[in-house]
Structure formats: structure tokens, C-alpha cells
Protein backbone atom coordinates (compact mmCIF):
# COMPACT_ATOMS: atom_id res chain seq x y z
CA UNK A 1 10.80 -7.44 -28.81
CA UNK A 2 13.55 -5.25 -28.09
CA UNK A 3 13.89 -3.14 -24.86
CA UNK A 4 13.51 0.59 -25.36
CA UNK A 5 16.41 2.68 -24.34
CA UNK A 6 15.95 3.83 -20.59
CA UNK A 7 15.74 7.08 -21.34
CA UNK A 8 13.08 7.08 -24.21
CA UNK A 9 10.66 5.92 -21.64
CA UNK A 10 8.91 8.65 -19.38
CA UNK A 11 9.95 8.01 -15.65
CA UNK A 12 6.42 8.32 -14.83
CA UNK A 13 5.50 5.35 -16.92
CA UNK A 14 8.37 3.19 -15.62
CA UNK A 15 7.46 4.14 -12.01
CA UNK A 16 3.56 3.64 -12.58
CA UNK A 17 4.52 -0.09 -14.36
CA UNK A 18 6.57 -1.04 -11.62
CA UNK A 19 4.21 -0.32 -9.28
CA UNK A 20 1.80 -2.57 -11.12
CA UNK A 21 3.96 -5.36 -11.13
CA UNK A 22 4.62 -4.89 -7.13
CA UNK A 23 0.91 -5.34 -6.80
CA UNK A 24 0.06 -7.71 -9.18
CA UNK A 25 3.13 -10.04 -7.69
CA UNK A 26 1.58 -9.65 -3.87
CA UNK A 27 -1.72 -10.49 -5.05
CA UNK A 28 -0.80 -13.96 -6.62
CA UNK A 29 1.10 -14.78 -3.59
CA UNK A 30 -2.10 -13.98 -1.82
CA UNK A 31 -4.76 -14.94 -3.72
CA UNK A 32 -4.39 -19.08 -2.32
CA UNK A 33 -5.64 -17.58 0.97
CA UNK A 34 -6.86 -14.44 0.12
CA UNK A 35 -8.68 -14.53 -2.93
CA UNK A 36 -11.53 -12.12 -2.42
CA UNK A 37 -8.72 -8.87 -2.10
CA UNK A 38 -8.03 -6.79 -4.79
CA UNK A 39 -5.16 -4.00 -5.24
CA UNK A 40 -7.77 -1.59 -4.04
CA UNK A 41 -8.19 -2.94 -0.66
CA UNK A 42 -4.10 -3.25 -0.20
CA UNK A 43 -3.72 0.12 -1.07
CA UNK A 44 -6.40 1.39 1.62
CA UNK A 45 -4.59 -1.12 4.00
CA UNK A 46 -1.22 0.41 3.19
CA UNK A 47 -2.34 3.67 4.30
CA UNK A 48 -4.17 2.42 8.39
CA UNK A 49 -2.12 3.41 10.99
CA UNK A 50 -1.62 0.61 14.24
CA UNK A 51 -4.57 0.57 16.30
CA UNK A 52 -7.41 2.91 14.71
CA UNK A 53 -7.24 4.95 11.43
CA UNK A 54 -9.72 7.52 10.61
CA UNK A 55 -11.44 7.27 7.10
CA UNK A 56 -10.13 11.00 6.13
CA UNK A 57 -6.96 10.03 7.21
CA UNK A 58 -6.44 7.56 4.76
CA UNK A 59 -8.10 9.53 2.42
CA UNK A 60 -5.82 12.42 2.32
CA UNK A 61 -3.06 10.05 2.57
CA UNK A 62 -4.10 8.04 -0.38
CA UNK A 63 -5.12 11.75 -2.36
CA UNK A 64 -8.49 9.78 -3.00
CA UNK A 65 -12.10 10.89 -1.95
CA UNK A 66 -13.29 10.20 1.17
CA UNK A 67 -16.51 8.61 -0.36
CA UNK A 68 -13.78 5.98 -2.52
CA UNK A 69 -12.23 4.94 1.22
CA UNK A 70 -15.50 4.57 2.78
CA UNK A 71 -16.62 2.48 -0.30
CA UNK A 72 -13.40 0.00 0.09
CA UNK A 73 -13.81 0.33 3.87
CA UNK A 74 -17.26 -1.20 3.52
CA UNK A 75 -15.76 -4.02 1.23
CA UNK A 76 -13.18 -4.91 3.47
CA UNK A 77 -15.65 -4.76 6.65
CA UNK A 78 -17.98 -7.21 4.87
CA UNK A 79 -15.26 -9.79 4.01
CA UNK A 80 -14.45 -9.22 7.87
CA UNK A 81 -10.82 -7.36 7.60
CA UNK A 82 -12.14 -4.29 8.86
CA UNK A 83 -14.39 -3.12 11.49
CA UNK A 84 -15.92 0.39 11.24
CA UNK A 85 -16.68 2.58 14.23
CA UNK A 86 -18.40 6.02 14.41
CA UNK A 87 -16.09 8.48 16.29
CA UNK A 88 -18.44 9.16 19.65
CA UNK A 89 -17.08 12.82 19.81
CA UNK A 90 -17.58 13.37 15.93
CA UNK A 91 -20.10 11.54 14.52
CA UNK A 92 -19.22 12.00 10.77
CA UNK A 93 -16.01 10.37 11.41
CA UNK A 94 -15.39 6.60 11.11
CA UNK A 95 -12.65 4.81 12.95
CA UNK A 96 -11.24 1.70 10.62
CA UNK A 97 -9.47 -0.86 12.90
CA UNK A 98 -8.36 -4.51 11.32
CA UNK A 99 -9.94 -7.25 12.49
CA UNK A 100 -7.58 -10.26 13.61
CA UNK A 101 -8.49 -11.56 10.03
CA UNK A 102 -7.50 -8.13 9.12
CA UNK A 103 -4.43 -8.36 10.81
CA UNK A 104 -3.87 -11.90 9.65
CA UNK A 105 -3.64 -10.43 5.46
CA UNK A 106 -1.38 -7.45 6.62
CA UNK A 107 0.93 -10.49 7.52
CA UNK A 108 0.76 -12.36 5.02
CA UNK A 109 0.92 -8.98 2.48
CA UNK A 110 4.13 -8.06 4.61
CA UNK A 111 5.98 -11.75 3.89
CA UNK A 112 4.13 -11.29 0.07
CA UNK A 113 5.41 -7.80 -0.31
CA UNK A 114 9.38 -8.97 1.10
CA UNK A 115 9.13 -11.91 -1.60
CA UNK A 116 8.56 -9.52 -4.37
CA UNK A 117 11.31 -6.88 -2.97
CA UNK A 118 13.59 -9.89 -2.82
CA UNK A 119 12.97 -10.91 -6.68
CA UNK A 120 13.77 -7.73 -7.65
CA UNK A 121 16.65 -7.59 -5.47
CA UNK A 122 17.77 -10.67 -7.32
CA UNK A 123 16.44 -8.99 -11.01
CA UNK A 124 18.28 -5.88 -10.85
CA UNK A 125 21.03 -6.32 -7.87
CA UNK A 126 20.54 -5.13 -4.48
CA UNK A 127 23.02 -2.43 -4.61
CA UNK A 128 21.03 -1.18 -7.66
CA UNK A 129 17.65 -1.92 -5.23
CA UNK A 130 19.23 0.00 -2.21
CA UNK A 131 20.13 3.20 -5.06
CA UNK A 132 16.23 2.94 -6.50
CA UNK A 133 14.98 3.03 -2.83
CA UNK A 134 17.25 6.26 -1.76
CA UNK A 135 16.69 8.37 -4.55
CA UNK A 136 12.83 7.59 -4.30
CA UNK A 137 13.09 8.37 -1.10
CA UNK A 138 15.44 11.85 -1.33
CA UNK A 139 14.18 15.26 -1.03
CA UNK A 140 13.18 16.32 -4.23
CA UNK A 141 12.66 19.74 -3.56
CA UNK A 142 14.17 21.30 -0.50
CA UNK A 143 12.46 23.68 1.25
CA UNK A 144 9.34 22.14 0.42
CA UNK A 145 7.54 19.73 2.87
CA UNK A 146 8.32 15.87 2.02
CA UNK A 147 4.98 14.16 0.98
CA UNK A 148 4.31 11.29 3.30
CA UNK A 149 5.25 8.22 2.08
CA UNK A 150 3.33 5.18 2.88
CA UNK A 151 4.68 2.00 3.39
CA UNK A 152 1.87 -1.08 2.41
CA UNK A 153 0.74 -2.90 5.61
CA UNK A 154 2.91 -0.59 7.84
CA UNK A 155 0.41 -1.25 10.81
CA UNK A 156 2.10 -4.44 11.14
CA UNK A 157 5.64 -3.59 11.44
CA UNK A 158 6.78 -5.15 13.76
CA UNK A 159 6.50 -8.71 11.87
């Protein structure tokens, strides 16, 4: 089959493939000891904070419903990853905290997540990696607040 010129193919598209293949390459790498997570419950862990996270937190950080992060929350808190506190001051907001499973996966996602960066690294050049990860990262419209990026298992950072 041959490879569409670059151009030809709407950025969003490239960016929203990509992005599939990132996740679909951590997965494998986790599903020997983490079978039972999906792409879902990475995402939702890409957007906790160290320590405690509130549920609308994430939510606004993820631009999902706060009913959709409550939903994975409960997932992940059942498989024992999570642990889900009522906020004693507000009592419609929920505190997600990882468990030390929990904190176990964002590990292993982290040294999962590096593996894929590296293959692509190697697939493309790291130069050409390093360019991709600037311009992704620039300004795109100054004057205009940056959106936040998050980083997948970014509570763990210091790995």
C-alpha cells in the first residue's frame, strides 16, 4: 500500500493515530501484569496529581464529564489502583489517591511509556522526536492561555 503524501493527511488524523499507537504500545507492554487496564483507566491516571487528586480535577483536565471520571474511578478502585475518599469539608467532592498497587502500574506505565518513546526515537530519529515534541509543545497562540498539558503517570515522576 503506498504511503499518502504528508500533507494530504489532516494533522488531526495523524496526531489522533499516533496517539493510538502510544496507547495501544503501553498496553501490550502492560497487559503480562496488568491485564485488567484499559486506555481509559491510563488516561484518568495520566491526569492524578502526587498525593490526592480531586475527581473534577481530572475531569476538567481530561475535558470529560465528571460522571465518566467517577465511572473509571470506580473501576480502578475495584481492581484496587485507586482509593476514593469523600472530601470532609465538601462532601460532593471525591479525593482519588493510588493505592501502592496503584502506584505500582504508574511505574510500570512510566518504563512502558519510555519504551514506546524510545521506538519511535529509533523510527523517526531523535532529532526529528525532540522537533515533534517542541512544536507540540510551542505556544500556538500567544496571548492566549497555554492549555495544560498532561503528561501520563506524571504522579510518579520521580522514577
Amino acid at each position: 500500500m503506498a504511503v499518502p503524501e504528508s500533507s494530504s493527511v489532516p494533522l488531526t488524523l495523524l496526531l489522533q493515530s499516533c496517539s493510538r499507537r502510544v496507547m495501544e504500545g503501553v498496553l501490550a507492554r502492560l497487559a503480562p501484569q496488568f491485564a485488567e487496564i484499559n486506555a481509559a483507566h491510563l488516561t484518568l491516571f495520566g491526569a492524578l496529581d502526587c498525593g490526592a487528586t480531586y475527581a473534577s480535577d481530572v475531569a476538567a483536565r481530561l475535558g470529560i464529564s465528571r460522571q465518566a471520571v467517577a465511572r473509571t474511578a470506580r473501576e480502578l478502585a475495584a481492581l484496587g489502583f485507586l482509593r476514593l475518599d469523600e472530601d470532609p469539608m465538601q462532601r460532593n467532592r471525591q479525593h482519588l489517591t493510588l493505592t501502592e498497587a496503584g502506584v505500582q502500574l504508574a511505574l510500570a506505565g512510566r518504563a512502558a511509556l519510555a519504551e514506546v518513546e524510545t521506538e519511535l526515537a529509533a523510527r523517526i530519529g531523535g532529532p526529528a522526536l525532540a522537533a515533534l515534541r517542541a512544536g507540540l509543545l510551542a505556544d500556538w497562540q500567544p496571548g492566549l492561555p497555554s492549555a495544560e498539558i498532561t503528561t501520563p503517570f506524571r504522579q510518579v515522576a520521580k522514577v
